[in-house]
ModelCIF file with pLDDT and N, C-alpha, C, O atoms, coordinates in Angstrom:
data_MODEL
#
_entry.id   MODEL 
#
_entity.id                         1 
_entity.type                       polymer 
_entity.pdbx_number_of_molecules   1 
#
_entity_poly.entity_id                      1 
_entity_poly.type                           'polypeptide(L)' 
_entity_poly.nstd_linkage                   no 
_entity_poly.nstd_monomer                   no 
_entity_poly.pdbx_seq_one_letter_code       
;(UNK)(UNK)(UNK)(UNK)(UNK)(UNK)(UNK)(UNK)(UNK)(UNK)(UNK)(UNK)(UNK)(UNK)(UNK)(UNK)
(UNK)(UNK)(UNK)(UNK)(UNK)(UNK)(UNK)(UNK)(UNK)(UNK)(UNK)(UNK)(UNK)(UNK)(UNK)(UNK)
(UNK)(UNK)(UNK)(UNK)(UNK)(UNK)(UNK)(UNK)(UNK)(UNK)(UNK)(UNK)(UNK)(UNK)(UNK)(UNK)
;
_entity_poly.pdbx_seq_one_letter_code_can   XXXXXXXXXXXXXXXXXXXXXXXXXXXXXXXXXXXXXXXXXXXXXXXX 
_entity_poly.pdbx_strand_id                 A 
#
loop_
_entity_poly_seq.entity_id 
_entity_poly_seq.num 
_entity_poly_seq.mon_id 
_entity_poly_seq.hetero 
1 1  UNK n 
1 2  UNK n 
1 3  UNK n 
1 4  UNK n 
1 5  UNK n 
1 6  UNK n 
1 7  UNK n 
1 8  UNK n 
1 9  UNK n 
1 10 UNK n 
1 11 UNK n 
1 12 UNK n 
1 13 UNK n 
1 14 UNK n 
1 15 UNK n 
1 16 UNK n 
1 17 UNK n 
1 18 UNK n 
1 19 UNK n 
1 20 UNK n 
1 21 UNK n 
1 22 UNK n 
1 23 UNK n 
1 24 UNK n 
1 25 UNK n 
1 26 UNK n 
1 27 UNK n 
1 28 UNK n 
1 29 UNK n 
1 30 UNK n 
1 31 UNK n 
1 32 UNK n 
1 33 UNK n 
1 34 UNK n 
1 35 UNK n 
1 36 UNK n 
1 37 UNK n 
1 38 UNK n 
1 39 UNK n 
1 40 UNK n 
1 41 UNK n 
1 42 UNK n 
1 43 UNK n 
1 44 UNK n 
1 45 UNK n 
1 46 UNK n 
1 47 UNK n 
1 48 UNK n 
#
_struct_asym.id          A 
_struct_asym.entity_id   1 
#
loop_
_ma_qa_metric.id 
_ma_qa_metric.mode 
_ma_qa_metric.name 
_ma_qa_metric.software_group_id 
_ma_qa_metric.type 
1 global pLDDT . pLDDT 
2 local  pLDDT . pLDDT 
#
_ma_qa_metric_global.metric_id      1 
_ma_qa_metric_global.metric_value   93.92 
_ma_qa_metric_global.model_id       1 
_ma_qa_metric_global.ordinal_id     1 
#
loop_
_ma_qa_metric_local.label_asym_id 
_ma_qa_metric_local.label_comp_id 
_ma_qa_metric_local.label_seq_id 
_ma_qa_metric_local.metric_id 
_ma_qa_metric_local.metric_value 
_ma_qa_metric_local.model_id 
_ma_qa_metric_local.ordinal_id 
A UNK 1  2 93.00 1 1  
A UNK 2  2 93.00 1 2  
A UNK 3  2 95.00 1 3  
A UNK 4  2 97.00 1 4  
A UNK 5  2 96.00 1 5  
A UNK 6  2 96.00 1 6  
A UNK 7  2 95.00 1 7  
A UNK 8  2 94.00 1 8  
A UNK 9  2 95.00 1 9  
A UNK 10 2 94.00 1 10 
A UNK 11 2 93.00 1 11 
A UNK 12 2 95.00 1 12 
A UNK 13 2 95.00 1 13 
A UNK 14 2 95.00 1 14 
A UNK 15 2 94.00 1 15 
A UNK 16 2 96.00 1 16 
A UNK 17 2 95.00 1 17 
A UNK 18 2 96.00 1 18 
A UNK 19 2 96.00 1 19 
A UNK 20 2 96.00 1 20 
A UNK 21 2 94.00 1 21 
A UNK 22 2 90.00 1 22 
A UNK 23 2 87.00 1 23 
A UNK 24 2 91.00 1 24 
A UNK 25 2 93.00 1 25 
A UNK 26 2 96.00 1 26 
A UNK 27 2 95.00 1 27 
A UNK 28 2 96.00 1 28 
A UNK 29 2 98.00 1 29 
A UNK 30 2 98.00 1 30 
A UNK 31 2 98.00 1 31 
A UNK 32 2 98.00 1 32 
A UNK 33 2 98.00 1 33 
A UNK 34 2 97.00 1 34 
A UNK 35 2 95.00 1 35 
A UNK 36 2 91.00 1 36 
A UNK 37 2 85.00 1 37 
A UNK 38 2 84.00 1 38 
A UNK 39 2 86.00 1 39 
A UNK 40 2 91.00 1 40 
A UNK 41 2 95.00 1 41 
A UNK 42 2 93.00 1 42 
A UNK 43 2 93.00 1 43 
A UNK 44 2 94.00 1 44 
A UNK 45 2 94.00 1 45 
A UNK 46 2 93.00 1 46 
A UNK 47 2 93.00 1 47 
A UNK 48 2 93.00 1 48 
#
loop_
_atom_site.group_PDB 
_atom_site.id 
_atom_site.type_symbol 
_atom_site.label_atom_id 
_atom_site.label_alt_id 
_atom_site.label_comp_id 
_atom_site.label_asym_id 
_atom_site.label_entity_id 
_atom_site.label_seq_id 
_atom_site.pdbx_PDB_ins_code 
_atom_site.Cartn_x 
_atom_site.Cartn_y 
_atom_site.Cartn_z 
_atom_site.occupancy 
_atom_site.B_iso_or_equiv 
_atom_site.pdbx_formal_charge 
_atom_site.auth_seq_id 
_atom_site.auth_comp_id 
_atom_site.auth_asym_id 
_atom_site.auth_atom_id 
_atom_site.pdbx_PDB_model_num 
ATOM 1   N N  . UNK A 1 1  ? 4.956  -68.421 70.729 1.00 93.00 ? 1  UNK A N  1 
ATOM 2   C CA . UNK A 1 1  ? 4.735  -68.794 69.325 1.00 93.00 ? 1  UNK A CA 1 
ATOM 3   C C  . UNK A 1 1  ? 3.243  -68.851 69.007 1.00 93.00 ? 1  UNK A C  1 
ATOM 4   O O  . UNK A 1 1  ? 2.527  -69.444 69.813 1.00 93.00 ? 1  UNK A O  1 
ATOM 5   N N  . UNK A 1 2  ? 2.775  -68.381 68.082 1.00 93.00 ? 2  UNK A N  1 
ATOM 6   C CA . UNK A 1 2  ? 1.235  -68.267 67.514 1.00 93.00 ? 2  UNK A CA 1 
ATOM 7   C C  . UNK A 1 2  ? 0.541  -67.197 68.104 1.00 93.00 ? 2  UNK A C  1 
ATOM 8   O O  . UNK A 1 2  ? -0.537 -66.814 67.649 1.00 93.00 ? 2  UNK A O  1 
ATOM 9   N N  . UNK A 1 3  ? 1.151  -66.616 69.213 1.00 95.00 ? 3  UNK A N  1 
ATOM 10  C CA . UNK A 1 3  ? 0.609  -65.203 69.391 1.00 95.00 ? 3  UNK A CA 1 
ATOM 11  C C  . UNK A 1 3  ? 0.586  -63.808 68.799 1.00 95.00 ? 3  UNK A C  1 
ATOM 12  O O  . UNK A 1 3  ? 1.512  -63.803 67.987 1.00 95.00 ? 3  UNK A O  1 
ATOM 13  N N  . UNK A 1 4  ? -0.034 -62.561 68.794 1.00 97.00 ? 4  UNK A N  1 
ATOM 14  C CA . UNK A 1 4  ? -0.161 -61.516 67.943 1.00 97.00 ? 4  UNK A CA 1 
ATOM 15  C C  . UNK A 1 4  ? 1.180  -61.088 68.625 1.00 97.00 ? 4  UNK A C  1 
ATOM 16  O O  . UNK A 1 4  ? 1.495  -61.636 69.681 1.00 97.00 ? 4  UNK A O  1 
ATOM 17  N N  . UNK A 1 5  ? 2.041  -60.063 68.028 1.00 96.00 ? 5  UNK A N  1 
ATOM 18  C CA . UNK A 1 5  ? 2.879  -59.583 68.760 1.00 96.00 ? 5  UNK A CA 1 
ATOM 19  C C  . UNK A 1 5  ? 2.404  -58.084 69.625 1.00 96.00 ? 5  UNK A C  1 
ATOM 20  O O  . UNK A 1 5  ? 3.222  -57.427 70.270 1.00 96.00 ? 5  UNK A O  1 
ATOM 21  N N  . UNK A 1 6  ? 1.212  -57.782 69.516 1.00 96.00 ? 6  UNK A N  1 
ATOM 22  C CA . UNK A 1 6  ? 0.387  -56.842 70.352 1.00 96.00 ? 6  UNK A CA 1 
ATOM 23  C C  . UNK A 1 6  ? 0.386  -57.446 71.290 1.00 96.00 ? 6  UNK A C  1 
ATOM 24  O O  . UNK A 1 6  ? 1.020  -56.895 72.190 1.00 96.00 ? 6  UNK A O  1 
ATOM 25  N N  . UNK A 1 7  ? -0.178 -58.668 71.629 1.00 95.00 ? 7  UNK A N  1 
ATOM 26  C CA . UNK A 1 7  ? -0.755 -59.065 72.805 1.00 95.00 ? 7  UNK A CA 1 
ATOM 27  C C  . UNK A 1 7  ? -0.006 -59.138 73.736 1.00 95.00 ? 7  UNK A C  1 
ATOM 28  O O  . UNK A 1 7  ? -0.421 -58.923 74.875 1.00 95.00 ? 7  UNK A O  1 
ATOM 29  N N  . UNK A 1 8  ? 1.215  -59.440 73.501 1.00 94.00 ? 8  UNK A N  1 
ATOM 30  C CA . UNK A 1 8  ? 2.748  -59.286 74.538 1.00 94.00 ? 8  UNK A CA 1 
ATOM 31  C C  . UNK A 1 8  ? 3.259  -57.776 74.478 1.00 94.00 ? 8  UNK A C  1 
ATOM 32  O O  . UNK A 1 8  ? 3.689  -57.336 75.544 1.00 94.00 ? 8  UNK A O  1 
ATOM 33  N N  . UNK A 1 9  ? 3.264  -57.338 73.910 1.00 95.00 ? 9  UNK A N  1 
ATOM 34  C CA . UNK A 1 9  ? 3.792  -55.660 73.106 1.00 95.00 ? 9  UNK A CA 1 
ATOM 35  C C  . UNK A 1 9  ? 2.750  -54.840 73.014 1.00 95.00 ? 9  UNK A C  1 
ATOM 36  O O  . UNK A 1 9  ? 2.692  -54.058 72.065 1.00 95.00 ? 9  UNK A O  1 
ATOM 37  N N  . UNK A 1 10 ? 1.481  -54.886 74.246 1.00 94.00 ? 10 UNK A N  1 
ATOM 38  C CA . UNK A 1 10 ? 0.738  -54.002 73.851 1.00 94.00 ? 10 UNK A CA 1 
ATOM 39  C C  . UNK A 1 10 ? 0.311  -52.515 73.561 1.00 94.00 ? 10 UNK A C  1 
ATOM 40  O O  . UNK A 1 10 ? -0.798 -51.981 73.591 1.00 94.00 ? 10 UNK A O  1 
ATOM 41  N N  . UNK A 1 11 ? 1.437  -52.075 73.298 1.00 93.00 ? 11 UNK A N  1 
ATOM 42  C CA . UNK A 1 11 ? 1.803  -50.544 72.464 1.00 93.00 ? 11 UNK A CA 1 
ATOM 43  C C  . UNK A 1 11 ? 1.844  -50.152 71.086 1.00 93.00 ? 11 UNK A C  1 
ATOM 44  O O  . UNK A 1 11 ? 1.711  -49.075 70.504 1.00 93.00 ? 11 UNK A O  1 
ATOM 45  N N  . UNK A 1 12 ? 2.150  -51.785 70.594 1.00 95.00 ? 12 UNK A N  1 
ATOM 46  C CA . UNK A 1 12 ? 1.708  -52.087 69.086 1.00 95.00 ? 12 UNK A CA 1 
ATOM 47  C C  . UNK A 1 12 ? 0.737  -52.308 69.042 1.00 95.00 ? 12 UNK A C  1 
ATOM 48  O O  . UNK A 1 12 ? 0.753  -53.088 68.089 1.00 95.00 ? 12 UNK A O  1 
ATOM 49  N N  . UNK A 1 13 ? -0.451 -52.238 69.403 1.00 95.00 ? 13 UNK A N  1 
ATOM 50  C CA . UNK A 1 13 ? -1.789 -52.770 69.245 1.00 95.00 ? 13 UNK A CA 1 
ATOM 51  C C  . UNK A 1 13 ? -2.061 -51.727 67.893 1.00 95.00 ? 13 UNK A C  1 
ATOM 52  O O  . UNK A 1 13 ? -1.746 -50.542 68.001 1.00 95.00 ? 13 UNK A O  1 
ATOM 53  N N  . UNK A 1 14 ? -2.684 -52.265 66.577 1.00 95.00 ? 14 UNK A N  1 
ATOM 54  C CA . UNK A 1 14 ? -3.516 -51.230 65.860 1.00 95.00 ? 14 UNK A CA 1 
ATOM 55  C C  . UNK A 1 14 ? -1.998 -51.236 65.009 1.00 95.00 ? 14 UNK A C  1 
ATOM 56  O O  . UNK A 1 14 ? -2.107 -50.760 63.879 1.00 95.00 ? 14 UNK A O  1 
ATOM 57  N N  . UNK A 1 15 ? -0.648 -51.688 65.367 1.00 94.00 ? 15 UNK A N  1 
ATOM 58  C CA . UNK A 1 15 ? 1.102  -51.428 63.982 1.00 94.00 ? 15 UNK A CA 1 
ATOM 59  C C  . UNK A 1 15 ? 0.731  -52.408 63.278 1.00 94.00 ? 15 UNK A C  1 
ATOM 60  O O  . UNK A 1 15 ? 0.377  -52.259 62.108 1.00 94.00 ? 15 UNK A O  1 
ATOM 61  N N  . UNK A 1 16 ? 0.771  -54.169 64.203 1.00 96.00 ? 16 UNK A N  1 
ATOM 62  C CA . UNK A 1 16 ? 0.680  -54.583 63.395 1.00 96.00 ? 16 UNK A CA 1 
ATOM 63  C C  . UNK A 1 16 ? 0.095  -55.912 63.655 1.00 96.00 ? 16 UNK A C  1 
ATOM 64  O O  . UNK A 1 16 ? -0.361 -56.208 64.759 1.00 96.00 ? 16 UNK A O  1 
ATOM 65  N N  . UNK A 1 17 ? 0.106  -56.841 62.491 1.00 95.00 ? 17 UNK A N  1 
ATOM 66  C CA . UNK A 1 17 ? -0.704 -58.326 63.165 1.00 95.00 ? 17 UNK A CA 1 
ATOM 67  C C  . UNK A 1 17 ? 0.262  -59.012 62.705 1.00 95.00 ? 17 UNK A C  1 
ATOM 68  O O  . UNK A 1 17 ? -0.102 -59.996 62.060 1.00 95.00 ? 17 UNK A O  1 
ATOM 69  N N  . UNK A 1 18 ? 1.456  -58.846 62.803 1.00 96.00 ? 18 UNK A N  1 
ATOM 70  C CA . UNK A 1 18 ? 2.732  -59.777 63.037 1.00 96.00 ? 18 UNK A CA 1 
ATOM 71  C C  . UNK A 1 18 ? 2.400  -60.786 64.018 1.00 96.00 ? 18 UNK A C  1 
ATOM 72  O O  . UNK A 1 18 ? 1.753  -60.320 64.956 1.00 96.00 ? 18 UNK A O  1 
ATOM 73  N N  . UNK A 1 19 ? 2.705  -62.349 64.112 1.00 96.00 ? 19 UNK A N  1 
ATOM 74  C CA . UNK A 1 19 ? 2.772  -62.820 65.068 1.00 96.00 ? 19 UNK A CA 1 
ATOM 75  C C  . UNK A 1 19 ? 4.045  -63.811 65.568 1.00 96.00 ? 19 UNK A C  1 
ATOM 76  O O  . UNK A 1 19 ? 4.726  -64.557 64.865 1.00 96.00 ? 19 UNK A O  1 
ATOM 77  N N  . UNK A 1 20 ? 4.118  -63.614 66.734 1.00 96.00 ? 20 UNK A N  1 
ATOM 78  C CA . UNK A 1 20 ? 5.465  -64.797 66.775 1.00 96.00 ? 20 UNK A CA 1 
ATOM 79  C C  . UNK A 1 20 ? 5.667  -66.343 66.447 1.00 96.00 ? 20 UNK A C  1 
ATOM 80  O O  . UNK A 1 20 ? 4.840  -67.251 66.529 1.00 96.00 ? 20 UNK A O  1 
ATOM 81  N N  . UNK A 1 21 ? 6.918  -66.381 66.077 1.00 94.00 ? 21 UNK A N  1 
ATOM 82  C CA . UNK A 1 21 ? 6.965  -67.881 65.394 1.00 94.00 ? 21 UNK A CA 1 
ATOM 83  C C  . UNK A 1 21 ? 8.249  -68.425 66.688 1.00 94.00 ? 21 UNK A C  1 
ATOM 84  O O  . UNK A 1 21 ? 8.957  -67.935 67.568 1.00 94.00 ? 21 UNK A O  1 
ATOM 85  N N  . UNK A 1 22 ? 7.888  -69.920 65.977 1.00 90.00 ? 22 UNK A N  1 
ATOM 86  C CA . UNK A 1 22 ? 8.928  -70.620 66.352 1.00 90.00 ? 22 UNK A CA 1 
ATOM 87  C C  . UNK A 1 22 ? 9.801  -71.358 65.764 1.00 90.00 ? 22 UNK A C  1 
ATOM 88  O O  . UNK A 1 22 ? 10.655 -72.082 66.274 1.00 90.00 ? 22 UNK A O  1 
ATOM 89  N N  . UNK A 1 23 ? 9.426  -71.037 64.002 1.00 87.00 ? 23 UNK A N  1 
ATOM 90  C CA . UNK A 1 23 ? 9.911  -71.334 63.139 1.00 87.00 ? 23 UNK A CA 1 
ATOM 91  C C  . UNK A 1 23 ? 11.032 -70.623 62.207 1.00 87.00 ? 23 UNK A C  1 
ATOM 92  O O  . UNK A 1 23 ? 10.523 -69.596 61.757 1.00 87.00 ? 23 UNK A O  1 
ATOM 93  N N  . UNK A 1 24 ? 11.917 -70.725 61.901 1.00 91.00 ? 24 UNK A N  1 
ATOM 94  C CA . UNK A 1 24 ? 12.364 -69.701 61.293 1.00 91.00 ? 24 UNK A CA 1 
ATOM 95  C C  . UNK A 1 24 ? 13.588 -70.080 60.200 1.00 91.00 ? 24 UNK A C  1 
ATOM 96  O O  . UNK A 1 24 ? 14.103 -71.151 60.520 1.00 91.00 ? 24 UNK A O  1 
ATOM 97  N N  . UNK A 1 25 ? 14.213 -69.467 58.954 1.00 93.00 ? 25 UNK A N  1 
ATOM 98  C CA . UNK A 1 25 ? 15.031 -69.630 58.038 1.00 93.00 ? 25 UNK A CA 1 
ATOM 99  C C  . UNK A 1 25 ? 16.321 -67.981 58.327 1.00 93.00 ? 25 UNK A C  1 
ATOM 100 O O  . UNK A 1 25 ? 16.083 -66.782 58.474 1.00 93.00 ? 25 UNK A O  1 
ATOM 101 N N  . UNK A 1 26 ? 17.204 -68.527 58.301 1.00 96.00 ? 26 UNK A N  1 
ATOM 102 C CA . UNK A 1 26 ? 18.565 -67.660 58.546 1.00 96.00 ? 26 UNK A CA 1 
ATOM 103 C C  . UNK A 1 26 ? 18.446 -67.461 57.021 1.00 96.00 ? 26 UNK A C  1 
ATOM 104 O O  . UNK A 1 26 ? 17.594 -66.573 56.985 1.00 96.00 ? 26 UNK A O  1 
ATOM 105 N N  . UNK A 1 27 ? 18.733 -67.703 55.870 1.00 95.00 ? 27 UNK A N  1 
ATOM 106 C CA . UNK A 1 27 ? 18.943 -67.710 54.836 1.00 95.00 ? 27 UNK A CA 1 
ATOM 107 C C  . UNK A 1 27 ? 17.740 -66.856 53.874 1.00 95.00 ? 27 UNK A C  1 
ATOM 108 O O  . UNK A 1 27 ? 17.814 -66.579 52.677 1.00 95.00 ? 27 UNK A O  1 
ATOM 109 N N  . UNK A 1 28 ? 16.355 -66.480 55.081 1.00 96.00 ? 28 UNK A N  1 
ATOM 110 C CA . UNK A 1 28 ? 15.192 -65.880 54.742 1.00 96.00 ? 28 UNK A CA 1 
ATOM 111 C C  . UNK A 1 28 ? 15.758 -64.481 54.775 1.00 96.00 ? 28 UNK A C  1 
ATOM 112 O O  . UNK A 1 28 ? 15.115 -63.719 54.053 1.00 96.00 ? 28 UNK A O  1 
ATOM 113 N N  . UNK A 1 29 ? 16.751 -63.937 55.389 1.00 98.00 ? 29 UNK A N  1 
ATOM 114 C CA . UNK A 1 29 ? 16.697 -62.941 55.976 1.00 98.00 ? 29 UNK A CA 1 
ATOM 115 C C  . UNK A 1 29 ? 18.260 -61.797 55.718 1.00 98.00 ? 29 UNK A C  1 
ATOM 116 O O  . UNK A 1 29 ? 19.131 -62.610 55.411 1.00 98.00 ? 29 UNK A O  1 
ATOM 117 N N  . UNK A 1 30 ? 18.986 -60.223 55.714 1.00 98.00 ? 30 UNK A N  1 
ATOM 118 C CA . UNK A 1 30 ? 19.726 -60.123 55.737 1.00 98.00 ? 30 UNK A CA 1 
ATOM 119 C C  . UNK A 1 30 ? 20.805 -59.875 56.913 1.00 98.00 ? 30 UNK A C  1 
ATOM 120 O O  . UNK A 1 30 ? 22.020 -60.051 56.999 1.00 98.00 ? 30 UNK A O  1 
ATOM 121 N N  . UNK A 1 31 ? 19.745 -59.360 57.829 1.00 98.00 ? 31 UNK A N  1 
ATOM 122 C CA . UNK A 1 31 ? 20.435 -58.844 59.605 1.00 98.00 ? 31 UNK A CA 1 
ATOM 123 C C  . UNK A 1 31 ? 19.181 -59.760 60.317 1.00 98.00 ? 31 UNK A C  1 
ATOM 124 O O  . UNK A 1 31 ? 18.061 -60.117 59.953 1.00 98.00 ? 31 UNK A O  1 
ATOM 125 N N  . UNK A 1 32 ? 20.234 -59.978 61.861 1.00 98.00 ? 32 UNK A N  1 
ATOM 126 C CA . UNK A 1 32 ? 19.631 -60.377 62.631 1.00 98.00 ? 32 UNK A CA 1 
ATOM 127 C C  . UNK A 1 32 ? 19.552 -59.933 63.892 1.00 98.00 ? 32 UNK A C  1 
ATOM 128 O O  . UNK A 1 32 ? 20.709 -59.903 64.311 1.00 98.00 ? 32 UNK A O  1 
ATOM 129 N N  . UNK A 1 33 ? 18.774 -59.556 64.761 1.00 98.00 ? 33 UNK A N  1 
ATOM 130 C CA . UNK A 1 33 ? 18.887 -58.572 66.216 1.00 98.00 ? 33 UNK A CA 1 
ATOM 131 C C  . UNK A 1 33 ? 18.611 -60.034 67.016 1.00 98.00 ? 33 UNK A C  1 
ATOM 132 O O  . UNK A 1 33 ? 17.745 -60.886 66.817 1.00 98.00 ? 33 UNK A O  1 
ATOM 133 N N  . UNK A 1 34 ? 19.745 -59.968 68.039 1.00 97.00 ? 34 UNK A N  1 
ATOM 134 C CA . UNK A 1 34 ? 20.134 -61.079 69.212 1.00 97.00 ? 34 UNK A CA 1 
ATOM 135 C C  . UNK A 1 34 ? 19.466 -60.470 70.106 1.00 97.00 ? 34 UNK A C  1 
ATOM 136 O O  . UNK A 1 34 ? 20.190 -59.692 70.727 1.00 97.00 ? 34 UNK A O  1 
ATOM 137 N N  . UNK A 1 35 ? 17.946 -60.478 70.599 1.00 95.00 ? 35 UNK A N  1 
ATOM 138 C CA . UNK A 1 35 ? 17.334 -59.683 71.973 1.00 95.00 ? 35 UNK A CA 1 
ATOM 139 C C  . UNK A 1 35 ? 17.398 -60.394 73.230 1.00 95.00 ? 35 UNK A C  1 
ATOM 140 O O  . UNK A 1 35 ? 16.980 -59.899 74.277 1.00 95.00 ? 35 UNK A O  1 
ATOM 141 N N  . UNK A 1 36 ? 17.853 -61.408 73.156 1.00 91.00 ? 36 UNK A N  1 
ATOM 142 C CA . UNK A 1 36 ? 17.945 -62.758 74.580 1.00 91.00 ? 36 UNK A CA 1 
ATOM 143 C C  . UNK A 1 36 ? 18.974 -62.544 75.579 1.00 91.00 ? 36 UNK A C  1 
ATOM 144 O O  . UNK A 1 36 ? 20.135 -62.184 75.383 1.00 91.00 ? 36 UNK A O  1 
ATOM 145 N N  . UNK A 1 37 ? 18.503 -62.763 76.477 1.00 85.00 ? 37 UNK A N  1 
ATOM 146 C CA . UNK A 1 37 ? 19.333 -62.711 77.388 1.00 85.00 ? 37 UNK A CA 1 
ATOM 147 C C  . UNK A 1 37 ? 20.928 -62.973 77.819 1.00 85.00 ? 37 UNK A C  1 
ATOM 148 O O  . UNK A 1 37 ? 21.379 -64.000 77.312 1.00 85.00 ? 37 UNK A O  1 
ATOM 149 N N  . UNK A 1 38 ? 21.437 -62.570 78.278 1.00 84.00 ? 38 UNK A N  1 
ATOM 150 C CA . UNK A 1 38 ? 22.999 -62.563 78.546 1.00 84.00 ? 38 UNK A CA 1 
ATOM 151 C C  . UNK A 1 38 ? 23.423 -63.970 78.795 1.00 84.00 ? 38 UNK A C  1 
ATOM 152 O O  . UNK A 1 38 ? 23.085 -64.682 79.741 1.00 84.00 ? 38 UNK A O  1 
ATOM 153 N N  . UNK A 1 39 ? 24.415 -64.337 77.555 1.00 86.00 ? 39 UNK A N  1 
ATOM 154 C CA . UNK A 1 39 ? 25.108 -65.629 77.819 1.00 86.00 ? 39 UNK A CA 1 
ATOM 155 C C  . UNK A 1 39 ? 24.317 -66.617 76.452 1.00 86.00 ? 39 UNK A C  1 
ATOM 156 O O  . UNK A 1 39 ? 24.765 -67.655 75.965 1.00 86.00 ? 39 UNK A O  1 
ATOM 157 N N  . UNK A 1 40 ? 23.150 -65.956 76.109 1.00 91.00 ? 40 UNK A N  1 
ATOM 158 C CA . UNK A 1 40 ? 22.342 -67.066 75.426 1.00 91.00 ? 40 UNK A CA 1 
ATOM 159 C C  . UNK A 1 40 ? 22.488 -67.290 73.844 1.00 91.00 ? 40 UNK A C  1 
ATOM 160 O O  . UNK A 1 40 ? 22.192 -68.276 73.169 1.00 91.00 ? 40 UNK A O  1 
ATOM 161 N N  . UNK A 1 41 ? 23.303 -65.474 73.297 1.00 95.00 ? 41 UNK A N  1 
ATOM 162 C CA . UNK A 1 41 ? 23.895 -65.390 72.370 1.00 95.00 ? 41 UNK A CA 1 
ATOM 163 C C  . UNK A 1 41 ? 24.855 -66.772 71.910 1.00 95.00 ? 41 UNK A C  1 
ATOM 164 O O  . UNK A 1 41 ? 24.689 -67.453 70.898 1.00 95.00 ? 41 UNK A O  1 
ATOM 165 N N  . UNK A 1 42 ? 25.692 -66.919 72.764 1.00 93.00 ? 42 UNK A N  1 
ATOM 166 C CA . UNK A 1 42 ? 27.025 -67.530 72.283 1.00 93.00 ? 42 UNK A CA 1 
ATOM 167 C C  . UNK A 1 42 ? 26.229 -68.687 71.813 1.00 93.00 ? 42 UNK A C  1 
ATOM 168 O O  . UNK A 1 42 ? 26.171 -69.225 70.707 1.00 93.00 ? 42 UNK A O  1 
ATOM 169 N N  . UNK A 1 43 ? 25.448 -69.006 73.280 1.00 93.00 ? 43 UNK A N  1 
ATOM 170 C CA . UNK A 1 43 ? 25.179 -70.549 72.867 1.00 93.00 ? 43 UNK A CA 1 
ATOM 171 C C  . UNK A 1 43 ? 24.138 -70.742 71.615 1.00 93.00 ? 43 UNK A C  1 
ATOM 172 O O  . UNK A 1 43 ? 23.866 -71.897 71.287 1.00 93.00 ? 43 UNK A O  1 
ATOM 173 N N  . UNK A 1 44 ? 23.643 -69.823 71.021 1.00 94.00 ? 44 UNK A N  1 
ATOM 174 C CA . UNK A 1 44 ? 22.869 -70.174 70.313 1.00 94.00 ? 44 UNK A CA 1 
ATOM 175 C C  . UNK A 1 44 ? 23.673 -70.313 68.724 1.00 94.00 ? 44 UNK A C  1 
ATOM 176 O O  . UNK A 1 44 ? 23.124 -70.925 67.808 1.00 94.00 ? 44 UNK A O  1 
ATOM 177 N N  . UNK A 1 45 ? 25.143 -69.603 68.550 1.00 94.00 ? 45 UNK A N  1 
ATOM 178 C CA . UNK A 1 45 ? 25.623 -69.838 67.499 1.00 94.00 ? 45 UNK A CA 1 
ATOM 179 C C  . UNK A 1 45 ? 26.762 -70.993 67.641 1.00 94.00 ? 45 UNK A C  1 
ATOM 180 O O  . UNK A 1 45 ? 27.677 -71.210 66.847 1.00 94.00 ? 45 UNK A O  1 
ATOM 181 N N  . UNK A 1 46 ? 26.517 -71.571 68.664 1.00 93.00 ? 46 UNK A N  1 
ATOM 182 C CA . UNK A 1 46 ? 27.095 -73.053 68.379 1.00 93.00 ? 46 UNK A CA 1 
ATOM 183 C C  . UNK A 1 46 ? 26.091 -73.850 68.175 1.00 93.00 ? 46 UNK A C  1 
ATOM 184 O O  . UNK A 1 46 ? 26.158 -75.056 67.940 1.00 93.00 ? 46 UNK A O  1 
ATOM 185 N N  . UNK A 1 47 ? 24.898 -73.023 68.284 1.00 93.00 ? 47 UNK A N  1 
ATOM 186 C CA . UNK A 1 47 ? 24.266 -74.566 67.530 1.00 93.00 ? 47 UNK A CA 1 
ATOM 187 C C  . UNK A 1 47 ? 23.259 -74.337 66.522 1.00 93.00 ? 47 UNK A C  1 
ATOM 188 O O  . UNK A 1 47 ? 22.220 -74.987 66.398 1.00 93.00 ? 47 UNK A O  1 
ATOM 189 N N  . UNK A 1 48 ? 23.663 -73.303 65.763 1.00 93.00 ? 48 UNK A N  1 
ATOM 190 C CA . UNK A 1 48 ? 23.041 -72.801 64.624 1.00 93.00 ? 48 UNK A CA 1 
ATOM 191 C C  . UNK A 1 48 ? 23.883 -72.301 63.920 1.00 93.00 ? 48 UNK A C  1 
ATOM 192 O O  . UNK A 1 48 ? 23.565 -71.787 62.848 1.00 93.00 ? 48 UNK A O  1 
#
């Protein structure tokens, strides 16, 4: 969280100065991509 997303992703260096959050609104948004690891899906929509 508060990092560039280059600095982890450095292939984007120069796309973009997106940075990661740890904040976030479901209701901000229309699709969502689940990139986490196996098993972490489920649990995360029982508690969101």
């Amino acid at each position: 969280a508060g990092n560039l997303i280059s600095d982890v992703h450095s292939g984007l260096l120069g796309e973009t100065d997106l940075r990661f959050s740890d904040r976030y609104a479901l209701d901000a948004i229309d699709v969502i991509f689940m990139c986490s690891g196996h098993g972490h899906s489920h649990q995360y929509w029982i508690d969101n």
